[in-house]
Protein backbone atom coordinates (compact mmCIF):
# COMPACT_ATOMS: atom_id res chain seq x y z
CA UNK A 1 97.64 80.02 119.83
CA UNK A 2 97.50 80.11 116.08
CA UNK A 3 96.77 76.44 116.01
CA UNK A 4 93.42 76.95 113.73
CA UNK A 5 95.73 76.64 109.82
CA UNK A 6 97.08 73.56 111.08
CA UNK A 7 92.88 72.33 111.54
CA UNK A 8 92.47 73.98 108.56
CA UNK A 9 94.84 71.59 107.38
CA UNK A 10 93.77 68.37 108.44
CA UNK A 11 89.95 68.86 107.28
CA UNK A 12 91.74 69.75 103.73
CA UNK A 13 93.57 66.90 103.68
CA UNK A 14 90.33 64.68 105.00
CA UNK A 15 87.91 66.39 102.54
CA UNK A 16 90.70 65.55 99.29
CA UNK A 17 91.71 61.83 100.43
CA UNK A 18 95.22 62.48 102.03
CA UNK A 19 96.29 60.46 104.19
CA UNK A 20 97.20 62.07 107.70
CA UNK A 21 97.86 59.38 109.56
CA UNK A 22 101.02 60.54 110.25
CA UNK A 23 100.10 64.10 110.73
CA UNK A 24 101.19 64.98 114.46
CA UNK A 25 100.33 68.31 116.56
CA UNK A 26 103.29 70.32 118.12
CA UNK A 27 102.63 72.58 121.24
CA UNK A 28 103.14 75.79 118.70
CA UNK A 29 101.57 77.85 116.36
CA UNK A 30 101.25 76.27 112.30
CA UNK A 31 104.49 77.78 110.51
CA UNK A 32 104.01 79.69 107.63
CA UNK A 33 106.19 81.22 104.78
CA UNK A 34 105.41 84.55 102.65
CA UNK A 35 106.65 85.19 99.42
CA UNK A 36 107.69 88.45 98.72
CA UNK A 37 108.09 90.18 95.28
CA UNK A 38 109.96 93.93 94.37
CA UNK A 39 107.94 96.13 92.88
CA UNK A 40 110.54 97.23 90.53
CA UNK A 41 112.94 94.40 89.85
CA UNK A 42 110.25 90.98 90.33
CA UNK A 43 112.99 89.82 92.59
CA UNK A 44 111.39 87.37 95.24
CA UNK A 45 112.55 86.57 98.93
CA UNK A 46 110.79 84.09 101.27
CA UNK A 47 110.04 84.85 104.61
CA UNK A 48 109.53 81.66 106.95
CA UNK A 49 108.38 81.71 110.44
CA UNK A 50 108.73 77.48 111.10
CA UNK A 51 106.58 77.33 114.12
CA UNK A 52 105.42 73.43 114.29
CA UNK A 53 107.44 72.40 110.97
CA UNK A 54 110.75 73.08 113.78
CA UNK A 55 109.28 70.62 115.91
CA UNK A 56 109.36 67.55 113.46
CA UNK A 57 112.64 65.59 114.35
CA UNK A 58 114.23 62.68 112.99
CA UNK A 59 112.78 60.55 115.53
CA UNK A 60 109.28 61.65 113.91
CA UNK A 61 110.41 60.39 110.24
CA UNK A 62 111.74 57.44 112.07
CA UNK A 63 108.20 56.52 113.31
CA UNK A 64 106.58 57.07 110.19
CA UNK A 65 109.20 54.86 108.59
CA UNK A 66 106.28 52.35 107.39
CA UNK A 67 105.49 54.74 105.41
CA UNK A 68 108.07 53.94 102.94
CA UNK A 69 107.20 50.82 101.99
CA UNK A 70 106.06 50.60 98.76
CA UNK A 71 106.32 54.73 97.97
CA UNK A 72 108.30 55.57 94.85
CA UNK A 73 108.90 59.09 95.33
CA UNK A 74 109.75 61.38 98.35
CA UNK A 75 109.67 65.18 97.75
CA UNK A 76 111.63 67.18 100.68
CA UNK A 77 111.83 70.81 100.98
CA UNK A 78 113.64 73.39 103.62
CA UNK A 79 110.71 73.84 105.81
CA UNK A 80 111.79 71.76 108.73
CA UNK A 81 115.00 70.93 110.06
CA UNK A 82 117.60 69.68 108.47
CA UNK A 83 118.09 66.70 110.06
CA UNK A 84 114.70 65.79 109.97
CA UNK A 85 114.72 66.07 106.34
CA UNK A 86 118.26 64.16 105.66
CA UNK A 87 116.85 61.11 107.84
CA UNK A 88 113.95 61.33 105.38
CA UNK A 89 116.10 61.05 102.57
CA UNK A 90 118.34 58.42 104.01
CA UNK A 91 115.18 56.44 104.57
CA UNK A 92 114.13 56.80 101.01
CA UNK A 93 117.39 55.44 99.86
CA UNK A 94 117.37 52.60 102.07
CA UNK A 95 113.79 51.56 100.56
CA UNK A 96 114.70 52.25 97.24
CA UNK A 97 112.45 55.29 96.75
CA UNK A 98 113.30 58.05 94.44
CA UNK A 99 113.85 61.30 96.67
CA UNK A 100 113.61 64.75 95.29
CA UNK A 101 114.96 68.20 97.08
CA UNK A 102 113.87 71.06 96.89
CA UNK A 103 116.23 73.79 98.23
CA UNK A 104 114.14 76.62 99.11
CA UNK A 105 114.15 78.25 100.92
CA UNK A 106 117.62 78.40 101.56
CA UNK A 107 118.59 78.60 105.51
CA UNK A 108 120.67 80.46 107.26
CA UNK A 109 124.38 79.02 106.19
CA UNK A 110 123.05 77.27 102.76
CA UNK A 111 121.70 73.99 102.20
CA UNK A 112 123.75 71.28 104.24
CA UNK A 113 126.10 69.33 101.95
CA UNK A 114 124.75 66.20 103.36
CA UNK A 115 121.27 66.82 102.16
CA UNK A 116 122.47 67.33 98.38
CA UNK A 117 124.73 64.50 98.59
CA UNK A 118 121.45 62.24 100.23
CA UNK A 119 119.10 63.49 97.38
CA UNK A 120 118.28 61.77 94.58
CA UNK A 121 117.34 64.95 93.09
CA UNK A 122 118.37 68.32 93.86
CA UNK A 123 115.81 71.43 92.60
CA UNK A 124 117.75 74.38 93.31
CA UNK A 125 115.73 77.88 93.48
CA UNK A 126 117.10 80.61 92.05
């Protein structure tokens, strides 16, 4: 079922030293995202199928909450949901950690306000 990036993943992570402990496996295919580039103007546009990255909720941050403890930095990006990523950020705030956002890519309706307001830092795309 187009589970075999997501192993991919995992030995990557084991053969570089990342730590996957939190690393869980959703009942859907790896998500991916292509970036596409005019041939005439270099414009770009990103085309994301989620897949598993829709299946990691809130809950999931909220169980890897340990995880914060002692971190000084949390990078988020647009590849899950929403509210997955702003309890991420909310978590980093309460533990005093640093938390950057990246926008892209956009979804459907913009970037919630909440999110910007919850980041430390906000990386727009272009």
């Amino acid at each position: 079922r187009g589970f075999r990036y997501g192993a991919a993943m995992r030995d990557n992570f084991d053969a570089v030293g990342v730590d996957g402990t939190h690393v869980t496996t959703a009942d859907a295919p790896t998500g991916i995202a292509v970036v596409i580039v005019g041939a005439e103007d270099s414009t770009n546009s990103i085309v994301v199928v989620p897949g598993a990255n829709a299946e990691l909720t809130a809950a999931d941050v909220e169980d890897a909450s340990a995880i914060f403890d002692g971190a000084s930095v949390l990078l988020c990006q647009m590849e899950v949901p929403p509210e997955t990523t702003l309890r991420a950020l909310e978590l980093a705030r309460e533990n005093n950690c640093l938390s950057v956002l990246n926008t892209a890519p956009v979804p459907p309706g913009g970037v919630p306000e909440a999110l910007i307001r919850a980041a430390d830092v906000v990386c727009p795309n272009e």
